[in-house]
C-alpha atoms as a PDB file:
ATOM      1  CA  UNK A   1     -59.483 135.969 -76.974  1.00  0.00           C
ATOM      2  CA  UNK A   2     -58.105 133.111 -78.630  1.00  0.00           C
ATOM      3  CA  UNK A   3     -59.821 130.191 -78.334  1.00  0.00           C
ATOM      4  CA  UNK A   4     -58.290 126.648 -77.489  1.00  0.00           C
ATOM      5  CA  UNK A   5     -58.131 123.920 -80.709  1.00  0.00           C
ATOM      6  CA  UNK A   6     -59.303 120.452 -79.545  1.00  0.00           C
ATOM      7  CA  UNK A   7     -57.141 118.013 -81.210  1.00  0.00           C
ATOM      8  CA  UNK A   8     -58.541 115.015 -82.782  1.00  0.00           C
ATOM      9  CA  UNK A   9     -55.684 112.865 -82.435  1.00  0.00           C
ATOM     10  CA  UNK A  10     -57.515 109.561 -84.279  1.00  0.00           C
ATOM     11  CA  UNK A  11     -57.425 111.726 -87.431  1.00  0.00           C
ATOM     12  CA  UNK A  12     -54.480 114.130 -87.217  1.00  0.00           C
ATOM     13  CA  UNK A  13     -52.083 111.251 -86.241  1.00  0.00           C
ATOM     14  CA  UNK A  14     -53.683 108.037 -86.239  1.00  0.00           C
ATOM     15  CA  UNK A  15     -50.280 105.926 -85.769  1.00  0.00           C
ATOM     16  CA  UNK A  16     -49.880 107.864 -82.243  1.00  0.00           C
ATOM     17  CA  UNK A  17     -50.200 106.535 -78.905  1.00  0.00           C
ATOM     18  CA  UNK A  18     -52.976 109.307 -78.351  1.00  0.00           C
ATOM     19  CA  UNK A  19     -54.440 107.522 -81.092  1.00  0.00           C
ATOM     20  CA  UNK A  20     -54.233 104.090 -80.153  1.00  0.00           C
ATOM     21  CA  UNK A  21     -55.039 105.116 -75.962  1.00  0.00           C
ATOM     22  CA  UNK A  22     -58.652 105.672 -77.840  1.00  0.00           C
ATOM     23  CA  UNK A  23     -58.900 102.718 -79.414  1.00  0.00           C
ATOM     24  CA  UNK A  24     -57.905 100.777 -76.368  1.00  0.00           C
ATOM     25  CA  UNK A  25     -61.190 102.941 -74.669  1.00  0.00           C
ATOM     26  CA  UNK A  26     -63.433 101.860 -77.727  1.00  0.00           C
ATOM     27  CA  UNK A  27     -62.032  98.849 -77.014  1.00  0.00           C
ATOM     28  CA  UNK A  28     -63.033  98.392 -73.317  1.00  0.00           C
ATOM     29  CA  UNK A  29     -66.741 100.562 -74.025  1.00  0.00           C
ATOM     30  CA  UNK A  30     -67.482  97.175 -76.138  1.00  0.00           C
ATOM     31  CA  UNK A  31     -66.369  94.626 -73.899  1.00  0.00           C
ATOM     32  CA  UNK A  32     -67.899  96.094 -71.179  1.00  0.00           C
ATOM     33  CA  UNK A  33     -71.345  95.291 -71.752  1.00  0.00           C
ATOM     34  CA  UNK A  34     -71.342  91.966 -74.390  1.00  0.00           C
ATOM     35  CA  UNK A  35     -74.914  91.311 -73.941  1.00  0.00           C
ATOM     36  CA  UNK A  36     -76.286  94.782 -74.393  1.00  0.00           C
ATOM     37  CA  UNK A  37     -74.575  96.612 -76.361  1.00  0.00           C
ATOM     38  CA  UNK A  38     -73.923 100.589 -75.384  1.00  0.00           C
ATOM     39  CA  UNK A  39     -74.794 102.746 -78.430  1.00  0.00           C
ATOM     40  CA  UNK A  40     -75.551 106.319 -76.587  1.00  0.00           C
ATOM     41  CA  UNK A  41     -72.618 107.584 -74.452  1.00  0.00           C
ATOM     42  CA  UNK A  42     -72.196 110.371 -72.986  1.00  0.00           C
ATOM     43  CA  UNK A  43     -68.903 111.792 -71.897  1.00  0.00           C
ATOM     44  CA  UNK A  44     -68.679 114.435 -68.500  1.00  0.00           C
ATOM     45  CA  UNK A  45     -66.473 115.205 -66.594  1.00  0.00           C
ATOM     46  CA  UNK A  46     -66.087 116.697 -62.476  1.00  0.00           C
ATOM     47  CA  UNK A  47     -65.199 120.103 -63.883  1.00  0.00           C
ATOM     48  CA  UNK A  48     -64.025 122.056 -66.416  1.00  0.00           C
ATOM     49  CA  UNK A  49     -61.162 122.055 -69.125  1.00  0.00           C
ATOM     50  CA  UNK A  50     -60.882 118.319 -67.666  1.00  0.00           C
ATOM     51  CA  UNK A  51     -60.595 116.719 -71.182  1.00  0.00           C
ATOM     52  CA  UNK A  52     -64.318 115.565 -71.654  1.00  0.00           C
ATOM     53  CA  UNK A  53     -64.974 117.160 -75.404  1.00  0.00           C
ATOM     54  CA  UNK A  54     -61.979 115.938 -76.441  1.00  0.00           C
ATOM     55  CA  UNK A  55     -62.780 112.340 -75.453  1.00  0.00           C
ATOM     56  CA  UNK A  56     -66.144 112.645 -77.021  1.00  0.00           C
ATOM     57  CA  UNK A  57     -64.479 113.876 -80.773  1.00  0.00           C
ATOM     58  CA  UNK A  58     -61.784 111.196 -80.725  1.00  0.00           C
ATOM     59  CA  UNK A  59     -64.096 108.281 -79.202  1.00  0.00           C
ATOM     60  CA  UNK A  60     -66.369 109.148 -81.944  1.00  0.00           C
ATOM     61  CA  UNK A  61     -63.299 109.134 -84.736  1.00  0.00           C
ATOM     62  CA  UNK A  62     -62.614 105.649 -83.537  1.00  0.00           C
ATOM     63  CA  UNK A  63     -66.272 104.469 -84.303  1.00  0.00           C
ATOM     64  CA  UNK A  64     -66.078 106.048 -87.825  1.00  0.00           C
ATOM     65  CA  UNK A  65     -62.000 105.062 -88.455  1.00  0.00           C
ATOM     66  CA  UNK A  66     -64.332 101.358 -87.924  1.00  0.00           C
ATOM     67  CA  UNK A  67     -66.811 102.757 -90.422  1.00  0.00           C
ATOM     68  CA  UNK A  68     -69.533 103.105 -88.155  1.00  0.00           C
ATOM     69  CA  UNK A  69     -72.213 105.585 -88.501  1.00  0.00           C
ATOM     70  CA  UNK A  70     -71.461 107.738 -85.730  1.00  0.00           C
ATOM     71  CA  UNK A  71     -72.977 111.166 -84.637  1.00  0.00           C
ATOM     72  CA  UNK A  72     -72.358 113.750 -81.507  1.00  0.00           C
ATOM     73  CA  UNK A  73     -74.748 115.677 -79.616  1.00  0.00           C
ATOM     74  CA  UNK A  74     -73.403 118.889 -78.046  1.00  0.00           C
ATOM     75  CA  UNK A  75     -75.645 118.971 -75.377  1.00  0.00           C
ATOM     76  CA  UNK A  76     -73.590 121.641 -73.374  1.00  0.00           C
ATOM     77  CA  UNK A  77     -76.108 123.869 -74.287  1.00  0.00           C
ATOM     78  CA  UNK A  78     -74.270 126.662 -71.774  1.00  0.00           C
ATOM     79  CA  UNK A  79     -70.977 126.367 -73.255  1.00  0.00           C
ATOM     80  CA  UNK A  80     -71.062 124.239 -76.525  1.00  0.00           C
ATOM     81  CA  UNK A  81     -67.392 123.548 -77.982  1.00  0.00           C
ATOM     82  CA  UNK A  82     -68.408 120.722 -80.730  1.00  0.00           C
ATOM     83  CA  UNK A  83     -68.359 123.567 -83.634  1.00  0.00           C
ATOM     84  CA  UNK A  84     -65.428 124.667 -82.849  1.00  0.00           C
ATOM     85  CA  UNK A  85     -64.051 121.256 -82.495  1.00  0.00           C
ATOM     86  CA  UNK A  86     -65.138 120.918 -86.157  1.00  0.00           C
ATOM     87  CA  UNK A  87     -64.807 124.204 -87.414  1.00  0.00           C
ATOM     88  CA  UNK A  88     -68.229 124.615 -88.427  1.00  0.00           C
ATOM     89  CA  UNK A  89     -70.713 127.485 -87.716  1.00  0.00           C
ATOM     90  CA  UNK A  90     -73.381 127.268 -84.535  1.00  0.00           C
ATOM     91  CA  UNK A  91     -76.261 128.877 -87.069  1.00  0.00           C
ATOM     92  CA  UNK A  92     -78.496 126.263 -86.373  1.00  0.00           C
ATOM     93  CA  UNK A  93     -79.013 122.832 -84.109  1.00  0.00           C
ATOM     94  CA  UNK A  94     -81.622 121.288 -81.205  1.00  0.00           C
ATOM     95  CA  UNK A  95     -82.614 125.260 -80.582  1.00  0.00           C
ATOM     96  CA  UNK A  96     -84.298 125.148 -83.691  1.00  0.00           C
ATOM     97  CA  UNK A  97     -85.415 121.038 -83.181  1.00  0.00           C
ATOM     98  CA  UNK A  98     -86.987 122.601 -79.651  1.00  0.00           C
ATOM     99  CA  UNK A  99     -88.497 126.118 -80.295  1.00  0.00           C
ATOM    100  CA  UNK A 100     -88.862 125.824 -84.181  1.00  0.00           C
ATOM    101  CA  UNK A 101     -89.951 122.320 -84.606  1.00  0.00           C
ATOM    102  CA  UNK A 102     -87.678 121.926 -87.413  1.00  0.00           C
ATOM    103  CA  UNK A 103     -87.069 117.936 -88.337  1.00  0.00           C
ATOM    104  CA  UNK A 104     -83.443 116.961 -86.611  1.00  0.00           C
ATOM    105  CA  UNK A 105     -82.489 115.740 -90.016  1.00  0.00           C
ATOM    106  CA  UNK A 106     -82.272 118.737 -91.510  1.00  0.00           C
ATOM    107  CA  UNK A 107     -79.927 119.996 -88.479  1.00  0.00           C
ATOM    108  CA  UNK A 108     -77.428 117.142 -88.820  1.00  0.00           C
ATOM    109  CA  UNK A 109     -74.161 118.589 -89.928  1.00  0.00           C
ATOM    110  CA  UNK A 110     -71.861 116.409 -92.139  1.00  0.00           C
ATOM    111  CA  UNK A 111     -68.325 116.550 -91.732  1.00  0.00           C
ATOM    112  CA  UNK A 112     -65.900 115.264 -94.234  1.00  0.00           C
ATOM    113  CA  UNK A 113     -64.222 113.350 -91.148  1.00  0.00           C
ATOM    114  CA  UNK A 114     -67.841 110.834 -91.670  1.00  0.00           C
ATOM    115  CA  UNK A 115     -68.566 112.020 -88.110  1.00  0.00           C
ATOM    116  CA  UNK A 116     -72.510 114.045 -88.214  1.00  0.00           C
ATOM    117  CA  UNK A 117     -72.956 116.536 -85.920  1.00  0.00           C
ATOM    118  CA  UNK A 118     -75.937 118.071 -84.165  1.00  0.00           C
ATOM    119  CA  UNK A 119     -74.750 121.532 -82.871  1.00  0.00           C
ATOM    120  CA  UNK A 120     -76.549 123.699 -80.470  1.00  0.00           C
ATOM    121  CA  UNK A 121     -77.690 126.276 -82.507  1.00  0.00           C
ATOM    122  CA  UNK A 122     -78.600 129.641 -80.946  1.00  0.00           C
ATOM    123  CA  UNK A 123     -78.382 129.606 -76.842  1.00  0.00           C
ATOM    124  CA  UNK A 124     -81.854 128.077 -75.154  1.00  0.00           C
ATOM    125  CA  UNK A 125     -82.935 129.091 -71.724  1.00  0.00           C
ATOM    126  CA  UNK A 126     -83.588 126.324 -69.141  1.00  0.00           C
ATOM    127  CA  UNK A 127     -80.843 123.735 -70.719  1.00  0.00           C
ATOM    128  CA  UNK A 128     -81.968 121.385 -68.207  1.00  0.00           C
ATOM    129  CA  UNK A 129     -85.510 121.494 -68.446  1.00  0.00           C
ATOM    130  CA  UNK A 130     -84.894 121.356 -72.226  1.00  0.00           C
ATOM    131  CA  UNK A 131     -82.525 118.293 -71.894  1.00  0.00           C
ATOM    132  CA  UNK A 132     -85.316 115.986 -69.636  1.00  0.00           C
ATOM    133  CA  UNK A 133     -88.145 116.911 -71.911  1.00  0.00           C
ATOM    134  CA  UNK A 134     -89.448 113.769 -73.636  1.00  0.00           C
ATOM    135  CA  UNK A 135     -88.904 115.749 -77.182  1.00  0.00           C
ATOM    136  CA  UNK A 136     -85.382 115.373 -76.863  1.00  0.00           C
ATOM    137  CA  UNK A 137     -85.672 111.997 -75.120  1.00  0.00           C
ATOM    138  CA  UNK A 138     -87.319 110.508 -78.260  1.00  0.00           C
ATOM    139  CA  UNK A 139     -84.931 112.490 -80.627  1.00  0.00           C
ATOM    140  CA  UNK A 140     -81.851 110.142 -79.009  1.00  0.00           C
ATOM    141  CA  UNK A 141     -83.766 107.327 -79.004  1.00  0.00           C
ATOM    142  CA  UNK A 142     -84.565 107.789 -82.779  1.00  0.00           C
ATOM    143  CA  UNK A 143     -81.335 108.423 -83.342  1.00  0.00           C
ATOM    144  CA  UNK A 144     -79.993 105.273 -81.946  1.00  0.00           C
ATOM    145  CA  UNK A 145     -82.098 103.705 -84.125  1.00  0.00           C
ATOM    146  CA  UNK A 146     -80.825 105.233 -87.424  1.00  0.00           C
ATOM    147  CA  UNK A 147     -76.923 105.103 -86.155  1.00  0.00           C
ATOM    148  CA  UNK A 148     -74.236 102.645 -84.525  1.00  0.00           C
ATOM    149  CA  UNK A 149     -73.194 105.305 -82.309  1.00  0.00           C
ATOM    150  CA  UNK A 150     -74.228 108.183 -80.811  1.00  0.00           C
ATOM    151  CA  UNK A 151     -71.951 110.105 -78.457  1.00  0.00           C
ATOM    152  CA  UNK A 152     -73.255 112.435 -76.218  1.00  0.00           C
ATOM    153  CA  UNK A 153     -71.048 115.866 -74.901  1.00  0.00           C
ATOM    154  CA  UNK A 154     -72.436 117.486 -71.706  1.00  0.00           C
ATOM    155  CA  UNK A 155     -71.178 119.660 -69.088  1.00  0.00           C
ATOM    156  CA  UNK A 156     -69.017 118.908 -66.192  1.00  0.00           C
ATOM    157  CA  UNK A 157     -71.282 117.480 -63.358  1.00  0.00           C
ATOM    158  CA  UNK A 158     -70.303 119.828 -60.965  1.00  0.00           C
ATOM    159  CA  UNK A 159     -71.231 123.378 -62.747  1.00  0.00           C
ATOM    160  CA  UNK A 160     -74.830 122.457 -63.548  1.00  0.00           C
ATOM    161  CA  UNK A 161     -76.763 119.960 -63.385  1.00  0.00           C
ATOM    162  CA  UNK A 162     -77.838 119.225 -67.057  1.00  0.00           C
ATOM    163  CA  UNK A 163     -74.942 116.091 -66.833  1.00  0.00           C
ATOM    164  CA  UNK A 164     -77.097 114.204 -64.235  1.00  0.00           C
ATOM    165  CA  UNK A 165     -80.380 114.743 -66.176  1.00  0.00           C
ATOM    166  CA  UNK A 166     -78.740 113.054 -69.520  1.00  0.00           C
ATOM    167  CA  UNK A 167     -76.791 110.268 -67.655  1.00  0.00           C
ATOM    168  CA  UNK A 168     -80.812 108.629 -67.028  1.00  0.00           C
ATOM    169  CA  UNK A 169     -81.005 108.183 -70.706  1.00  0.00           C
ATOM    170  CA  UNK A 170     -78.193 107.060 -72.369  1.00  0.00           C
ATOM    171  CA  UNK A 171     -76.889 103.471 -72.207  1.00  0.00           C
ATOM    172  CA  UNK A 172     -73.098 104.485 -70.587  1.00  0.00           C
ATOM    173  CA  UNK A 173     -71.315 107.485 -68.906  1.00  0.00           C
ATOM    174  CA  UNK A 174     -67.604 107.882 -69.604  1.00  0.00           C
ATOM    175  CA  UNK A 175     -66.138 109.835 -66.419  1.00  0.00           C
ATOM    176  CA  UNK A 176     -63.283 111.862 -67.502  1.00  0.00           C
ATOM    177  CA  UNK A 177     -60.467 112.938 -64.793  1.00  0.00           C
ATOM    178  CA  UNK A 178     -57.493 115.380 -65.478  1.00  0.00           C
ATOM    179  CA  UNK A 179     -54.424 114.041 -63.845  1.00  0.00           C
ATOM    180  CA  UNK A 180     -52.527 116.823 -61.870  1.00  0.00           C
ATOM    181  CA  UNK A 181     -55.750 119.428 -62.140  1.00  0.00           C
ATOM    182  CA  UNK A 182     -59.046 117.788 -61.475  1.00  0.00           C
ATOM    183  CA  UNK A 183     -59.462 118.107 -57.493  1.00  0.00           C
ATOM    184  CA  UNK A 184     -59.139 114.997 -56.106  1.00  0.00           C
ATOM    185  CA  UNK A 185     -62.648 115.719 -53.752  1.00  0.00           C
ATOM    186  CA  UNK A 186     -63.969 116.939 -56.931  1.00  0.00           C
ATOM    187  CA  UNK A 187     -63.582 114.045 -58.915  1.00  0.00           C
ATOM    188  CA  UNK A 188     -65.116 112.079 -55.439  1.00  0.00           C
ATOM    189  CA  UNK A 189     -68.309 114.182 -55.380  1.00  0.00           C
ATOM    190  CA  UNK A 190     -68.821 114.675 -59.249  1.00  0.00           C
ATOM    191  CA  UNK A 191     -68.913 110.532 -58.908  1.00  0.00           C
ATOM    192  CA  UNK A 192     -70.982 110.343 -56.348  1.00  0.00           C
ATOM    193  CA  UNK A 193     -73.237 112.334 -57.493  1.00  0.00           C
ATOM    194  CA  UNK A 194     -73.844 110.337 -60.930  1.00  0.00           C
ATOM    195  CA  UNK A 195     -73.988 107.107 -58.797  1.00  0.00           C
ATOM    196  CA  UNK A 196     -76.978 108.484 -56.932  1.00  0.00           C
ATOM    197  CA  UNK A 197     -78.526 109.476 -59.724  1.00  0.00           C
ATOM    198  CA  UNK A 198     -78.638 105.418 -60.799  1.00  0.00           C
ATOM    199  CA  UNK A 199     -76.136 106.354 -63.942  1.00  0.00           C
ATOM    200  CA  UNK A 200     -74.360 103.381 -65.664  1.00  0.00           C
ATOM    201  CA  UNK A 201     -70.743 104.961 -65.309  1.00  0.00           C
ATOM    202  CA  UNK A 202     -68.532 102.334 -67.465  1.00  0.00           C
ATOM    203  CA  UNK A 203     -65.251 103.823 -66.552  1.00  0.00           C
ATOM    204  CA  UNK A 204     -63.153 106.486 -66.166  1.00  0.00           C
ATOM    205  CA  UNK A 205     -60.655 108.184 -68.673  1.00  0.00           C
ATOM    206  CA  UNK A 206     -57.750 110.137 -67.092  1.00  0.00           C
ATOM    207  CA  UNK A 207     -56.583 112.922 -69.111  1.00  0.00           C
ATOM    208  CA  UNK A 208     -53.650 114.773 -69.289  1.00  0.00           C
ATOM    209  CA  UNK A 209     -51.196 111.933 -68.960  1.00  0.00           C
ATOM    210  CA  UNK A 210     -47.647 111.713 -71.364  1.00  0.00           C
ATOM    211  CA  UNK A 211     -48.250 108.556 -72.717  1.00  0.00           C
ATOM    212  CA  UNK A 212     -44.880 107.868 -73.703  1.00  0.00           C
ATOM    213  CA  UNK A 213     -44.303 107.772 -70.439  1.00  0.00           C
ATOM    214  CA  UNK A 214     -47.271 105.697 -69.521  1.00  0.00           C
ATOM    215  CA  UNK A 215     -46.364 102.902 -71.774  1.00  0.00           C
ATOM    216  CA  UNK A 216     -47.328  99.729 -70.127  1.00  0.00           C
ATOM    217  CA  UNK A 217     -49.614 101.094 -67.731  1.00  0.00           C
ATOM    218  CA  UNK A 218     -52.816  99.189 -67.619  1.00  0.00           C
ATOM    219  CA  UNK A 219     -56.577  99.740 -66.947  1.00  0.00           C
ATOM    220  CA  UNK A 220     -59.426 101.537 -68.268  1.00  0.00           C
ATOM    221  CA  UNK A 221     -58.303 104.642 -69.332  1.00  0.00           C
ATOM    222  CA  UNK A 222     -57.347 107.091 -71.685  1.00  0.00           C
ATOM    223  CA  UNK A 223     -53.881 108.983 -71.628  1.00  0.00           C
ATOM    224  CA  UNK A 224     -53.547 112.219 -73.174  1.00  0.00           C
ATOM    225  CA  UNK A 225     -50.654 114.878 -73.363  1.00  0.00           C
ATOM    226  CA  UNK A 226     -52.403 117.946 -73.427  1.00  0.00           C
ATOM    227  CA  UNK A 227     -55.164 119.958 -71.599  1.00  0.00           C
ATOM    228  CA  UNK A 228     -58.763 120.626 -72.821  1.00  0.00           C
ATOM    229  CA  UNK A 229     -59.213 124.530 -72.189  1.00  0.00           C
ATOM    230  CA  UNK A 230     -62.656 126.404 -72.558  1.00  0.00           C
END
């Protein structure tokens, strides 16, 4: 099986309009909140291959193409995709902050790309019950301490529902839609579903979009080329 390469446009061709659609979302994440700034942000999506790990990598390439200290969480603990985002080997991550009490800064990755990673490490049982503990709940809030940024990667809201326990903790939840693949009743419920669950969603990013051909549109969103795949 070969697996799908997410592209990290904001490094691989910076003078694209991939690129610059992700500055334009950096862009609006700031303005959208002058008074309080949003540090922890988590990215989801309605379902999957919908484009949400490959808005977390490139949103987070913007922070550190700023020079802001920048780190992602791979909280899809079911299907984690950051390591292979980044090329780097799932030995060891929060299983081994949870069941090992090891010290998370000896699990942060370093990639030459000045983004840090915290992988997954080995698969844990009860991702959800995992995610809402107040262990990992002070971990992010430490973390947003010691960083500018931290971007958070979870599953689509739809599959499981480790999305809505991680939108109550962070300070903004990007929504990501696929244009011409995400189900429009989908999108609706996956929506919904944060709202009721009280989660700050600061916009949406629509994936999957030719943004040559976009040119001019405007709004809050993000146009991309090319599909996410698991």
């Amino acid at each position: 099986m070969e697996f799908f390469q997410y592209r990290n446009v904001v490094i691989e061709t910076p003078n694209s309009p991939e690129a610059e659609a992700y500055r334009k979302l950096e862009l609006n994440i700031r303005m959208s909140d002058l008074d309080k700034p949003l540090k922890v942000i988590q990215s989801t999506s309605a379902t999957a291959q919908d484009g949400k790990t490959t808005t977390a990598i490139n949103l987070a390439a913007v922070y550190a193409e700023k020079g802001k200290k920048v780190i992602i969480l791979d909280f899809d603990l079911r299907r984690p995709k950051i390591q292979r985002a980044f090329h780097k080997a799932n030995d060891v991550g929060l299983y081994d902050f949870v069941v090992n009490d090891k010290d998370v800064h000896d699990l942060i990755v370093k990639d030459e790309s000045g983004i840090d990673l915290l992988l997954t490490g080995p698969k844990l049982s009860y991702p959800h019950i995992v995610l809402q503990s107040n262990k990992v709940i002070e971990m992010v809030h430490q973390l947003s301490k010691e960083y500018d940024y931290v971007v958070i990667d979870t599953p689509p809201v739809l599959s499981v529902t480790d999305a809505l326990v991680v939108s109550k903790f962070v300070d903004g939840v990007i929504y990501v839609v696929a244009y011409n693949q995400t189900k429009k009743e989908n999108a609706k419920i996956g929506l919904e579903q944060l709202r009721q669950n009280n989660a700050n969603v600061i916009g949406g990013v629509l994936a999957n979009i030719d943004v040559r051909k976009a040119q001019g549109t405007y709004g809050y969103y993000y146009y991309s080329h090319y599909d996410e795949k698991e």
